[in-house]
Protein backbone atom coordinates (compact mmCIF):
# COMPACT_ATOMS: atom_id res chain seq x y z
CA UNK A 1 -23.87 43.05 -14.81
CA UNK A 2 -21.69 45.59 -12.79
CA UNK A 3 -22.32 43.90 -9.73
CA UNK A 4 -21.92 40.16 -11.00
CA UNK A 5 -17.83 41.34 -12.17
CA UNK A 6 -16.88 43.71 -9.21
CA UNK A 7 -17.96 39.86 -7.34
CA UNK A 8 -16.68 37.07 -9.92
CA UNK A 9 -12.76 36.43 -11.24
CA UNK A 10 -10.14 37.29 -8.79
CA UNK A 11 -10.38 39.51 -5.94
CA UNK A 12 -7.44 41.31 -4.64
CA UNK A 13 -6.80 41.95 -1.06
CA UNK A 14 -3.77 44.63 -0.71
CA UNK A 15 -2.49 44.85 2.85
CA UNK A 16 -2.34 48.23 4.54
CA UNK A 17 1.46 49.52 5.18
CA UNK A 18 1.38 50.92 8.40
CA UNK A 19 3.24 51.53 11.66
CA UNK A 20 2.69 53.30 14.45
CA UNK A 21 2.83 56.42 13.12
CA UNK A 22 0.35 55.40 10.69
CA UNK A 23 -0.48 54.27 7.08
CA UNK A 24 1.84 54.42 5.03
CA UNK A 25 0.21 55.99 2.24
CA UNK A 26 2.58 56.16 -0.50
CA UNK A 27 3.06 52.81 -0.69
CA UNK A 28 -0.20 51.75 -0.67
CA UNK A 29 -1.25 53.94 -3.76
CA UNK A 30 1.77 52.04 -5.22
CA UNK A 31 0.30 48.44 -4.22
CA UNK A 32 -3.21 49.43 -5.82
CA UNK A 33 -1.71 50.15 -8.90
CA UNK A 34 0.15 47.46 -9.18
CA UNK A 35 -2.73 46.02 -8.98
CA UNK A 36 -4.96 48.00 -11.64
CA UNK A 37 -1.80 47.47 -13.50
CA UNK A 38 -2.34 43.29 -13.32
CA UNK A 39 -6.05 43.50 -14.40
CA UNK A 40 -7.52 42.20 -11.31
CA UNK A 41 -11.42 41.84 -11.45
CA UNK A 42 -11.56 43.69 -7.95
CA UNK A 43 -10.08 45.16 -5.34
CA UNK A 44 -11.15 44.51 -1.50
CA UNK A 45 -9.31 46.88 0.23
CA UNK A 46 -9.41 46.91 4.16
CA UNK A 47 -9.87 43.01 4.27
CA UNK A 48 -8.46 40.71 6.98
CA UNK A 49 -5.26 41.49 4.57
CA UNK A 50 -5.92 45.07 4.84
CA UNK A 51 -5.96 44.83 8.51
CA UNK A 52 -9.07 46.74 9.22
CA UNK A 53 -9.53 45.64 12.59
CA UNK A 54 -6.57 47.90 14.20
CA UNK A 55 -7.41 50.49 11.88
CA UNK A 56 -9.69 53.53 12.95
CA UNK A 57 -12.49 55.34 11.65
CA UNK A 58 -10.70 58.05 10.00
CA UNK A 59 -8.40 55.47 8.53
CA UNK A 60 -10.23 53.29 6.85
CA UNK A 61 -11.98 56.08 5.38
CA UNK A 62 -8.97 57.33 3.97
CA UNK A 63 -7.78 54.26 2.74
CA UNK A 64 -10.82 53.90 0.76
CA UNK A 65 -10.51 56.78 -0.71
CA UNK A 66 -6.88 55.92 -1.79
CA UNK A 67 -7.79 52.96 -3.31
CA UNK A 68 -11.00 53.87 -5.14
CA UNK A 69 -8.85 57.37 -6.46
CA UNK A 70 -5.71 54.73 -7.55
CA UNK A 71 -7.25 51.57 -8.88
CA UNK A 72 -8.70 53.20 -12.06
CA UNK A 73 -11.83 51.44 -13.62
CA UNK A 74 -11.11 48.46 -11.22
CA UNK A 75 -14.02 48.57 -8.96
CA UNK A 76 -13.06 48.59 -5.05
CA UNK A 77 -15.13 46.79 -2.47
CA UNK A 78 -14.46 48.16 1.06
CA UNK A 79 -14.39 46.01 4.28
CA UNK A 80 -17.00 47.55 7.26
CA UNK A 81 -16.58 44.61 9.61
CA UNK A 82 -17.04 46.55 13.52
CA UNK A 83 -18.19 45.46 16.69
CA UNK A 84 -21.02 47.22 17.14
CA UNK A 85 -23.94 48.09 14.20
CA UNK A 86 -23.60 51.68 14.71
CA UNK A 87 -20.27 51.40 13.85
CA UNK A 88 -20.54 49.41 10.89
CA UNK A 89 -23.68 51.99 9.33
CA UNK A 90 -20.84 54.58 10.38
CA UNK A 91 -18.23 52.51 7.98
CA UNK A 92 -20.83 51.75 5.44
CA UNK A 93 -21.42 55.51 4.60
CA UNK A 94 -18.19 55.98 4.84
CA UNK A 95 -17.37 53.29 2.06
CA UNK A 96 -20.17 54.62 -0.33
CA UNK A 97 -18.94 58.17 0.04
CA UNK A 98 -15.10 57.51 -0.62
CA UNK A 99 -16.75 55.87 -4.09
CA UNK A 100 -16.41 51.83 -3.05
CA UNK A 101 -17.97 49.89 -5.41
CA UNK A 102 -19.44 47.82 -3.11
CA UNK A 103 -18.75 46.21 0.71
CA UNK A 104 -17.74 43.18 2.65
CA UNK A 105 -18.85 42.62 6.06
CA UNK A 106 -17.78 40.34 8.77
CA UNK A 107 -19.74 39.69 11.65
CA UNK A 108 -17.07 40.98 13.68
CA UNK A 109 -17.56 40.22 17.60
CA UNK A 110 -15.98 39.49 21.00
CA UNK A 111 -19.21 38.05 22.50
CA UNK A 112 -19.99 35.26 20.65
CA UNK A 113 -22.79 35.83 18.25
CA UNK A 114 -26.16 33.77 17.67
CA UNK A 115 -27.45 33.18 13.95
CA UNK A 116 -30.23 35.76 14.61
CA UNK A 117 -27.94 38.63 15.83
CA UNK A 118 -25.95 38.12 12.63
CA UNK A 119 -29.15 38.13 10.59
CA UNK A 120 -29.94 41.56 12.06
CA UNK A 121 -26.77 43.04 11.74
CA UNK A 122 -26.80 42.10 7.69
CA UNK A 123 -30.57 42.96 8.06
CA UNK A 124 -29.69 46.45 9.57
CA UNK A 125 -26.72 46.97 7.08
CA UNK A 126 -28.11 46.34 3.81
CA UNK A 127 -31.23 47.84 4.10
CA UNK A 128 -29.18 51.17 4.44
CA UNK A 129 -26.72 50.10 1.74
CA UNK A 130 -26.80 51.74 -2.24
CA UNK A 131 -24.38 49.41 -2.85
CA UNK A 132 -24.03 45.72 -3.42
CA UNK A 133 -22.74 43.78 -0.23
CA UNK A 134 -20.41 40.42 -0.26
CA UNK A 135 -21.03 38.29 3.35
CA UNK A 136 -17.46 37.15 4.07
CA UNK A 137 -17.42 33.95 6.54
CA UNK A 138 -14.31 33.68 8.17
CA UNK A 139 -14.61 31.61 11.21
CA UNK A 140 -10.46 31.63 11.53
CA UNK A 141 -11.08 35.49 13.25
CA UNK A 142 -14.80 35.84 14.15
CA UNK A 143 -15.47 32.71 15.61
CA UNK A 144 -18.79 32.62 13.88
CA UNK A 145 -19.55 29.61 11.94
CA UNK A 146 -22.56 30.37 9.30
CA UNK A 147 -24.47 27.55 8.84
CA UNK A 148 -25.96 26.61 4.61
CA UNK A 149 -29.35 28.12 5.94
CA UNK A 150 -28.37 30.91 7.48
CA UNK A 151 -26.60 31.88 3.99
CA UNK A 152 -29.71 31.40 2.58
CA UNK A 153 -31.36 33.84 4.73
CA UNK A 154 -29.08 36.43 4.62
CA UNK A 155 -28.34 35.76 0.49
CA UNK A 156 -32.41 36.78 0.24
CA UNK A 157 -31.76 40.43 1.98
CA UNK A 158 -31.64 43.27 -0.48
CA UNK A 159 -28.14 44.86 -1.85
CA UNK A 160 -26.40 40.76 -1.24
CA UNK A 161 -24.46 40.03 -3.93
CA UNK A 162 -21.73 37.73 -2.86
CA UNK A 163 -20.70 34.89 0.03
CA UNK A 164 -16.79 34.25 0.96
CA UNK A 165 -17.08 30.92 1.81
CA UNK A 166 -13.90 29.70 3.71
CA UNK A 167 -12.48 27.17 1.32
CA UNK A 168 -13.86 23.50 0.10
CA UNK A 169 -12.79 20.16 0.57
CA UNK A 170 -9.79 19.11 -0.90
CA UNK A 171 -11.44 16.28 -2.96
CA UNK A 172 -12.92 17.79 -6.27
CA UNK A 173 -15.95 15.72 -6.10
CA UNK A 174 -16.31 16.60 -2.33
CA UNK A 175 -15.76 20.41 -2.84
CA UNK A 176 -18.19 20.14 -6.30
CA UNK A 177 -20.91 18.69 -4.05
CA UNK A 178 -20.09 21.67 -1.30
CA UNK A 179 -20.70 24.36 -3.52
CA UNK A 180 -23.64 22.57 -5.18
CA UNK A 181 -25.27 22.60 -1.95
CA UNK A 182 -25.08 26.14 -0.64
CA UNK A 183 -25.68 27.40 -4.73
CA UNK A 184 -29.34 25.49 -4.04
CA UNK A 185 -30.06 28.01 -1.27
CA UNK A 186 -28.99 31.28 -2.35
CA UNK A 187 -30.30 32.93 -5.46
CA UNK A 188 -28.71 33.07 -8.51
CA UNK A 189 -27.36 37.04 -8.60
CA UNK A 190 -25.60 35.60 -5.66
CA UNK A 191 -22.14 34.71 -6.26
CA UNK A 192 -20.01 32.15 -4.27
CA UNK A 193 -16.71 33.21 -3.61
CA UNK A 194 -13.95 30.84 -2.43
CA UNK A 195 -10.76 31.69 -0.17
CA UNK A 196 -8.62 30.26 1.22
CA UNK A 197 -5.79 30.63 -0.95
CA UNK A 198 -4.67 27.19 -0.97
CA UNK A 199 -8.25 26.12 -1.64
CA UNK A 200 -8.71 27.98 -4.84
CA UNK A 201 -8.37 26.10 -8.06
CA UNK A 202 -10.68 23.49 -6.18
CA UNK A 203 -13.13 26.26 -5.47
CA UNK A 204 -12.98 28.00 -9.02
CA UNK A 205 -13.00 24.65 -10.60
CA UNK A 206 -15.66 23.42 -8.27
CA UNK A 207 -18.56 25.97 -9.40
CA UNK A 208 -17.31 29.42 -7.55
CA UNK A 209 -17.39 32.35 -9.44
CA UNK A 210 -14.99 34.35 -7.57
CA UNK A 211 -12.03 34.10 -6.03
CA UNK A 212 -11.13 36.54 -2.67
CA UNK A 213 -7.20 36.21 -2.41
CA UNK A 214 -4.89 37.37 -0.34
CA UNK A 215 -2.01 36.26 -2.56
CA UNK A 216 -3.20 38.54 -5.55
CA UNK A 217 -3.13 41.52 -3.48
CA UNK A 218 0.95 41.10 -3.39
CA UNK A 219 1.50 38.73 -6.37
CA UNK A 220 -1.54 39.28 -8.76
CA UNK A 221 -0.06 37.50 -11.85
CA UNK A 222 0.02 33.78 -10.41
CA UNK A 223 -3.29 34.31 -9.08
CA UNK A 224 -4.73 35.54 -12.62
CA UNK A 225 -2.94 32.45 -14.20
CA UNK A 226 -4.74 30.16 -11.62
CA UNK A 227 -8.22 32.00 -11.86
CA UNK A 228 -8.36 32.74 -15.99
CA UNK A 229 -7.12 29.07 -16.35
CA UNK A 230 -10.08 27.62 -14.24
CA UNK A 231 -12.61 29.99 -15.79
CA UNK A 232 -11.74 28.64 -18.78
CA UNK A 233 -12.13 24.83 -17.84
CA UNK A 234 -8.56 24.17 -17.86
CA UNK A 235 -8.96 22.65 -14.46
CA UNK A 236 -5.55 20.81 -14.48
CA UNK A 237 -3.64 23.61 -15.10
CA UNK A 238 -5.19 25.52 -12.41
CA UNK A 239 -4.75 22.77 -9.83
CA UNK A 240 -0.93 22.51 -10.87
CA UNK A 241 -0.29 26.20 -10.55
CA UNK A 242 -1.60 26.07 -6.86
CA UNK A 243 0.26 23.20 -6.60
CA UNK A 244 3.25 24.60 -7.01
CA UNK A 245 2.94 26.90 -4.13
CA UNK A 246 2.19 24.49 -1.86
CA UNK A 247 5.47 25.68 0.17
CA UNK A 248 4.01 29.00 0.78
CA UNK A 249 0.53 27.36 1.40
CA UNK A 250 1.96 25.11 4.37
CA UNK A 251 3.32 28.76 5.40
CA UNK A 252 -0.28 30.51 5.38
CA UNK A 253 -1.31 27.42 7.10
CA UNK A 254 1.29 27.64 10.10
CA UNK A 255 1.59 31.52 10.73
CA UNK A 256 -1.12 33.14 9.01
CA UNK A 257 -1.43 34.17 5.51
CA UNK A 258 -1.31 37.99 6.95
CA UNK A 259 1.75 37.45 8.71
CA UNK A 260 3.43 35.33 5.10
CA UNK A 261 2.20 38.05 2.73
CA UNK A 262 3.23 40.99 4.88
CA UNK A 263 7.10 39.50 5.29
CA UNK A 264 6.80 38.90 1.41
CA UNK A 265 6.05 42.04 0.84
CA UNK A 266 9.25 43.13 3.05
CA UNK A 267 11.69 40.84 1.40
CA UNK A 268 10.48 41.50 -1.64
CA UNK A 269 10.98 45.56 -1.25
CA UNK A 270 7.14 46.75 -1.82
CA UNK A 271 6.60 47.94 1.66
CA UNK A 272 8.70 49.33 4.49
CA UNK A 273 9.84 47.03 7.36
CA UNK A 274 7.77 46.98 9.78
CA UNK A 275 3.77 47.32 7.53
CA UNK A 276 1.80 45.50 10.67
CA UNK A 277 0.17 46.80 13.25
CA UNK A 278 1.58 46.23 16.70
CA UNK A 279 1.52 43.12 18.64
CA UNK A 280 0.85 41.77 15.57
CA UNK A 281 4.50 41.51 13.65
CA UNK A 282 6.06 39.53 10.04
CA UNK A 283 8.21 36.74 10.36
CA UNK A 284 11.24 36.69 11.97
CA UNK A 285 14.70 34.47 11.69
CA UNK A 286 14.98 31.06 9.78
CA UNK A 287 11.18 31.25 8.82
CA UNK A 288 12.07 34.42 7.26
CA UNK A 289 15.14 33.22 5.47
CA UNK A 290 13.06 29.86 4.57
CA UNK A 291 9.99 32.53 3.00
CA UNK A 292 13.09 34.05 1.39
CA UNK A 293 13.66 31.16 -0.38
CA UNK A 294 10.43 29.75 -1.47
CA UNK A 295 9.52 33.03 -3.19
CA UNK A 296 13.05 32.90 -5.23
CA UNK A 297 12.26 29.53 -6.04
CA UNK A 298 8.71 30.34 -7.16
CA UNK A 299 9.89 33.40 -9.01
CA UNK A 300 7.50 36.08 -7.30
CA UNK A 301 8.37 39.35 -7.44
């Protein structure tokens, strides 16, 4: 039952304050408890959001361990996405040992990757895991597309708990029929997690039993409104609350839902100017003054 919670409701993803001096740990302890303070179902900490991938051994590890010592009795899942296997059994002890929950892998590469290389990298991972794993499919950065089956393969492999599918069709029927389809292949301990902020309320009210936001790790309370409403079969209402933030949707879509959340997160005061990692950098000029805006219009604070 542990497992099926830490993997259903809403699933935060905090970003990682940093520069190049490095993390900027204060903050973040004060992002994760805003976010025990919301009553998230989870917490994925070093996510896409999280930035992971500029982030080295040593910290990751310690912002594991910062998140599992400040998010009380919210379980923390820990991203171990890496180039190479090695590395990510490196990141995977790492995880368990800081007191993650569970994981979330990414099959991370610069040479493109075939189905069966990412079936032996989840092969190789969870077989050394003691703790549950969620597959995260995120073609936008990997360039890996997963195909139904290959889910299904990988959903059989001990300690798999979860898929992050990348959104659903718009249409409710369309995305109902989406989820149907890949729920057919994958056992039933295996949850189906939607993101894709934008794509939410169509996911949740489409069948998924999670929802992996990047939203909620900054503004947690709009994203519990959208996710308890849709749990409890008030569909409409869940589809009107995301469709109020379509503005900051067509933002995510344009630049980047890392680079939106992480200039929220500046104009809004919870993190020091700059928090990305270099090249990568938050929105600059009238896009920044428009992003100003939309969140004072939205009320999110």
């Amino acid at each position: 039952m542990e497992n099926e919670t830490m993997f259903s409701g809403l699933s935060a993803f905090p970003l990682t304050p940093l520069n190049e001096k490095g993390i900027d740990e204060a903050v973040f302890v004060r992002l994760i408890e805003r976010l025990n303070a919301a009553g998230v179902d989870s917490v994925c900490a070093l996510g896409s959001t999280g930035s992971y991938a500029y982030l080295t051994r040593h910290e990751r590890l310690r912002v594991a361990q910062l998140a599992v010592q400040h998010a009380g009795d919210v379980p923390v899942i820990a991203g171990i996405g890496a180039l190479r296997t090695r590395d990510v059994l490196e990141l995977a002890q790492d995880a368990q040992k800081a007191g993650a929950g569970g994981v979330l892998l990414a099959p991370v590469s610069y040479q493109k990757l075939s189905d069966d290389e990412v079936f032996g990298l989840f092969d190789a991972v969870t077989r050394s895991l003691s703790v549950p794993l969620c597959v995260y499919d995120n073609p936008a950065t990997t360039h890996f597309e997963f195909s139904d089956e290959l889910h299904g393969r990988i959903a059989q492999l001990p300690n798999v708990a979860s898929i992050k599918i990348p959104g659903v069709p718009a249409d409710p029927e369309a995305a109902r029929a989406r989820v149907d389809l890949l729920r057919a292949l994958i056992p039933r301990h295996v949850t189906i997690g939607v993101s894709g902020d934008a794509f939410a309320a169509t996911g949740l009210n489409a069948g998924c039993e999670a929802w992996y936001s990047v939203i909620a790790g900054l503004f947690p309370q709009i994203a519990l409104a959208i996710t308890r409403n849709a749990q409890a079969g008030n569909a409409r209402e869940a589809t009107g609350l995301s469709g109020r933030l379509a503005p900051l949707w067509a933002l995510f879509l344009q630049y980047g839902s890392l680079r939106v959340i992480a200039t929220a997160a500046e104009l809004r005061g919870l993190v020091a100017t700059p928090c990305l990692p270099l090249p990568v950098k938050s929105l600059q000029g009238e896009v920044r003054q428009r992003l100003a805006a939309i969140l004072d219009e939205l009320e999110l604070a």
